[in-house]
C-alpha atoms as a PDB file:
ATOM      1  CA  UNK A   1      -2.279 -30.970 -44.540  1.00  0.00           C
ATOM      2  CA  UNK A   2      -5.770 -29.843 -43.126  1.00  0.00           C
ATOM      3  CA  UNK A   3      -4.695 -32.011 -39.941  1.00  0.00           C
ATOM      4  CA  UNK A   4      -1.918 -29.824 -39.770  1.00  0.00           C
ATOM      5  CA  UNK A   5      -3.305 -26.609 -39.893  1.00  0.00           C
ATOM      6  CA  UNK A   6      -6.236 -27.627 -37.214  1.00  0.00           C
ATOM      7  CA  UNK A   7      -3.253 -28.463 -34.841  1.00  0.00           C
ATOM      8  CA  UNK A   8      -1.470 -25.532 -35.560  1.00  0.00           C
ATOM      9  CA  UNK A   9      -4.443 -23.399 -34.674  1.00  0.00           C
ATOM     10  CA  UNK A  10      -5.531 -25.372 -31.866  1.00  0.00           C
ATOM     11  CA  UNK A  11      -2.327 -24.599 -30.232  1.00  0.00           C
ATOM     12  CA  UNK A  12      -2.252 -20.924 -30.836  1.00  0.00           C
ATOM     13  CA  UNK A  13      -5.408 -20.633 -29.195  1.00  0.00           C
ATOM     14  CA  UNK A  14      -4.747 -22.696 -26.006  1.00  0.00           C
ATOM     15  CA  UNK A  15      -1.333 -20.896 -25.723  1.00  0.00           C
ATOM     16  CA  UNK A  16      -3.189 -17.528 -25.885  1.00  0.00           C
ATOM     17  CA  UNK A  17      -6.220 -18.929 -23.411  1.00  0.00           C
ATOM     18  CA  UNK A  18      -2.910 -20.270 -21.081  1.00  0.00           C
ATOM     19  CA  UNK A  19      -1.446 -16.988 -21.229  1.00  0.00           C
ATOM     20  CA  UNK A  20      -4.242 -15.373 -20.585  1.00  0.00           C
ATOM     21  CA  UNK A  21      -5.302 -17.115 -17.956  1.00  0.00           C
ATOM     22  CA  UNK A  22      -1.713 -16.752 -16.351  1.00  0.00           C
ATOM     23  CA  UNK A  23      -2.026 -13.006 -16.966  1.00  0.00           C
ATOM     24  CA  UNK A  24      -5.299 -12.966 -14.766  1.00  0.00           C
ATOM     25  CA  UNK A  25      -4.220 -15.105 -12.310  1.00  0.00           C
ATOM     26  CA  UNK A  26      -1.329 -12.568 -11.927  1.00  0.00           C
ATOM     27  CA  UNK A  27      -3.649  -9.541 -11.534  1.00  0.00           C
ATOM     28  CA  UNK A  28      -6.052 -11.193  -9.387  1.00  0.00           C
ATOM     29  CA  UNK A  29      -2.922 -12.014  -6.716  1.00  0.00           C
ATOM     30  CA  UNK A  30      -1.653  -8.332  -7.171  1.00  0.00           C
ATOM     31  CA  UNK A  31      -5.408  -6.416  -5.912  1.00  0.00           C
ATOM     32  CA  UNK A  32      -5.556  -9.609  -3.289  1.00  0.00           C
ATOM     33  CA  UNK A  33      -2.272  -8.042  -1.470  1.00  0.00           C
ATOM     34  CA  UNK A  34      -3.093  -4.331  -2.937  1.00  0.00           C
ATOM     35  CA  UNK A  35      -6.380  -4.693  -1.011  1.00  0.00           C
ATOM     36  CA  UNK A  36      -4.619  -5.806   2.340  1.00  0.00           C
ATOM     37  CA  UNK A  37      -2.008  -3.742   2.130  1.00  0.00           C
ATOM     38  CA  UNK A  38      -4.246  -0.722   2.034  1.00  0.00           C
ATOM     39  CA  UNK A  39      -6.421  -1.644   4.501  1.00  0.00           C
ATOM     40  CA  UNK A  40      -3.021  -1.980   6.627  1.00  0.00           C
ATOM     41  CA  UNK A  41      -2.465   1.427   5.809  1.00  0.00           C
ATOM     42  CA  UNK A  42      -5.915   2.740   6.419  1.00  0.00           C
ATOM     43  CA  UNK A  43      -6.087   1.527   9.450  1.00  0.00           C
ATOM     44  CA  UNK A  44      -3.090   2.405  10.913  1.00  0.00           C
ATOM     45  CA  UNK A  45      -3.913   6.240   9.942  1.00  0.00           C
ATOM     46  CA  UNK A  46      -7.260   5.249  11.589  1.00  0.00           C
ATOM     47  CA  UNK A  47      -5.545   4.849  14.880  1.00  0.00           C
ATOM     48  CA  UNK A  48      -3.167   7.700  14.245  1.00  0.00           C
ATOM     49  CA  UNK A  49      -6.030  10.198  13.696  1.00  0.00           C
ATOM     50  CA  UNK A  50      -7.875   9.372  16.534  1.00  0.00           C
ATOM     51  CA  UNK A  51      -5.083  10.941  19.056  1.00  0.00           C
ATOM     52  CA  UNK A  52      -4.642  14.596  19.647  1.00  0.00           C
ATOM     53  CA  UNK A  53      -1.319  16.090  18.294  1.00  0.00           C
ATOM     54  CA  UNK A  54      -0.083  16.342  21.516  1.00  0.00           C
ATOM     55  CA  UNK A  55      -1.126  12.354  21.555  1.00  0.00           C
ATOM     56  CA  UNK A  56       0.597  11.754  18.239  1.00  0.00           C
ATOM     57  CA  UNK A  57       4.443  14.142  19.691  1.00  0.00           C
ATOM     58  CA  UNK A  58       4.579  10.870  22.435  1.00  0.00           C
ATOM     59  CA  UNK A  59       4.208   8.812  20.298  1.00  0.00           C
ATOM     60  CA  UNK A  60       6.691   9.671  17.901  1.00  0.00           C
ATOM     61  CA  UNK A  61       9.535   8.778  16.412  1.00  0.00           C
ATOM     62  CA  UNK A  62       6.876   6.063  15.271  1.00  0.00           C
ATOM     63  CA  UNK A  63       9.302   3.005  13.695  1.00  0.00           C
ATOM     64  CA  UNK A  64       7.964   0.812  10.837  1.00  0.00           C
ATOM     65  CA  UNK A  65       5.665  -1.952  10.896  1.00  0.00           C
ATOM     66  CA  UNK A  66       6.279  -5.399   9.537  1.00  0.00           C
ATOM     67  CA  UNK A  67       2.821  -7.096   8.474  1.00  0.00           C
ATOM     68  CA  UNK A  68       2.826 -10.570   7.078  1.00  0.00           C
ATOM     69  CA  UNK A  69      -0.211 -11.050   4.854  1.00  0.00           C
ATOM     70  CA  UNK A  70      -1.901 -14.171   4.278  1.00  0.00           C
ATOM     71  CA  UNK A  71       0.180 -16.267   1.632  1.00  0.00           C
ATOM     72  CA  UNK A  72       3.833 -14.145   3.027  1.00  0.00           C
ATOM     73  CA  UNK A  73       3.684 -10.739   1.359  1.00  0.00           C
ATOM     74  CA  UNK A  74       5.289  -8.309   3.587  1.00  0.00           C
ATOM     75  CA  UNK A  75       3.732  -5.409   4.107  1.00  0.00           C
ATOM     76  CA  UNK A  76       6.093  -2.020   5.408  1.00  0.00           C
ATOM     77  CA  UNK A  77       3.886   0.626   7.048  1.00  0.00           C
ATOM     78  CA  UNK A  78       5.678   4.049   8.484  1.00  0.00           C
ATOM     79  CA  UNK A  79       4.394   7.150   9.314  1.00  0.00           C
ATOM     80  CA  UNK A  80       5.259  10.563   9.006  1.00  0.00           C
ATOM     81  CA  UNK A  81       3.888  13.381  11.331  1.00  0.00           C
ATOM     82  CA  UNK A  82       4.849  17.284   9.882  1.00  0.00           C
ATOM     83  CA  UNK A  83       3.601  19.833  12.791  1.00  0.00           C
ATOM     84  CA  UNK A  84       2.019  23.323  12.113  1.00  0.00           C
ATOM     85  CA  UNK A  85       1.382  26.213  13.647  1.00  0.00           C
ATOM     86  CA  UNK A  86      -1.526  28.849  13.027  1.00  0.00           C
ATOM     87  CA  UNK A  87      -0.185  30.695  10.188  1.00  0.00           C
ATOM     88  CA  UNK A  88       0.327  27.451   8.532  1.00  0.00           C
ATOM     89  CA  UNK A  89       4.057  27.161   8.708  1.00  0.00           C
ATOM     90  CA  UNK A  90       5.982  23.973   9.841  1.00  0.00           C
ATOM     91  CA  UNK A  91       7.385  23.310  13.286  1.00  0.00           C
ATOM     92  CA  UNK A  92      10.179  20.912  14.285  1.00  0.00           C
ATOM     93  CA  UNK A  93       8.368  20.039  17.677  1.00  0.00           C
ATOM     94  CA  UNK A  94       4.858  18.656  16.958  1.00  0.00           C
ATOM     95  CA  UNK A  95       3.758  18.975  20.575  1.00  0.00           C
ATOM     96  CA  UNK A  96       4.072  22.804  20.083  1.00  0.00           C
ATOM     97  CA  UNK A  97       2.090  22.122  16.707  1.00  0.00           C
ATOM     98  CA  UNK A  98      -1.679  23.775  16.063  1.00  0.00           C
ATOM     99  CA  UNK A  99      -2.470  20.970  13.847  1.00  0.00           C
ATOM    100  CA  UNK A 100      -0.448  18.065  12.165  1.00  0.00           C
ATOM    101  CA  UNK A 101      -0.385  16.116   8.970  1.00  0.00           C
ATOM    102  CA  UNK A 102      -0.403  12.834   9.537  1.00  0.00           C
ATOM    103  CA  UNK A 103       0.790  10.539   6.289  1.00  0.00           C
ATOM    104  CA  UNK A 104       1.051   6.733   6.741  1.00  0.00           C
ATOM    105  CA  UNK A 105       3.193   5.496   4.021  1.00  0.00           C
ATOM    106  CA  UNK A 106       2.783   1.230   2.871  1.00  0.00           C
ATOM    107  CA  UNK A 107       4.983  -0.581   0.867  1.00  0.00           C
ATOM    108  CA  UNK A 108       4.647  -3.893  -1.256  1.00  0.00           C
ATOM    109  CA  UNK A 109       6.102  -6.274  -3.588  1.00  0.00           C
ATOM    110  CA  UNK A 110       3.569  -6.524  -6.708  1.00  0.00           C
ATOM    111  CA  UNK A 111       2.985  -9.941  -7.916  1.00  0.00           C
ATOM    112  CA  UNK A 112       1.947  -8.165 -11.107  1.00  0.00           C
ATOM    113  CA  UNK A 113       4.729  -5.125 -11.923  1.00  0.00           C
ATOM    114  CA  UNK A 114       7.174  -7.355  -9.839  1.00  0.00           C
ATOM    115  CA  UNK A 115       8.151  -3.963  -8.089  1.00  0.00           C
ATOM    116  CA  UNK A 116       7.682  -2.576  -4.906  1.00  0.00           C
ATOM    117  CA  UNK A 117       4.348  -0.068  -4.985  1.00  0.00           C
ATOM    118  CA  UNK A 118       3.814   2.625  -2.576  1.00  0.00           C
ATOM    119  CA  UNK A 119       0.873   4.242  -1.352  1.00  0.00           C
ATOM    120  CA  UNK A 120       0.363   6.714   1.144  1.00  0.00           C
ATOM    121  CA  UNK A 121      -2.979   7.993   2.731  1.00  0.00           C
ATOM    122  CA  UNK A 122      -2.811  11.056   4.918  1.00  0.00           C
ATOM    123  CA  UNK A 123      -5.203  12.954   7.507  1.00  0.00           C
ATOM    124  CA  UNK A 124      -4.915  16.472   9.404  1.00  0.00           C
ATOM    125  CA  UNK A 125      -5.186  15.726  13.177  1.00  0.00           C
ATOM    126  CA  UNK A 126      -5.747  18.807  15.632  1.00  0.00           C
END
């Protein structure tokens, strides 16, 4: 009987270490692509932000990115470019624009949520 028991709780513990250990492996995966998919991201607003809005109105409509990471995540990145005048208000033609917000949208599959995640980092360019 004692044999029993010692089995029984020898197996509840090493299914609850396995799980555990599944869980983290999980989470580790899902900030691995997180962290490359954001530094996609960042960079790409990097590049927009360095160009003058009347930079960023040639270069538009800007069409989305395909990155592959490292173990084939995919990786969307698009941006979005919203013109503005002086008293703030928005413009449809962003080479008439004062300044212009500049928001670089990336998309991922989670390993972890097993969803896609979005994240978006913007920037005022003038």
């Amino acid at each position: 009987m004692e044999a029993v028991v010692a089995v029984s709780l020898v197996t509840l513990v090493s299914l609850g270490l396995f799980s555990g250990g599944l869980m983290i492996l999980k989470m580790t995966h899902h900030n691995r692509v997180a962290f490359e998919a954001r530094t996609l991201g960042i960079q790409l607003l990097e590049e927009m932000s360095a160009n003058t809005v009347t930079e960023l109105a040639t270069l538009m409509p800007f069409s989305r990115r395909t990155n592959h990471l490292q173990y084939g995540e995919t990786v969307l990145r698009s941006v979005d470019v919203i013109g503005h005048d002086a008293s703030q208000a928005v413009i449809p033609n962003i080479a008439d624009a004062e300044y212009a917000e500049v928001h670089v949208n990336i998309e991922f599959f989670s390993p972890l949520t097993r969803s896609f995640t979005t994240n978006t980092f913007s920037a005022i360019v003038r």
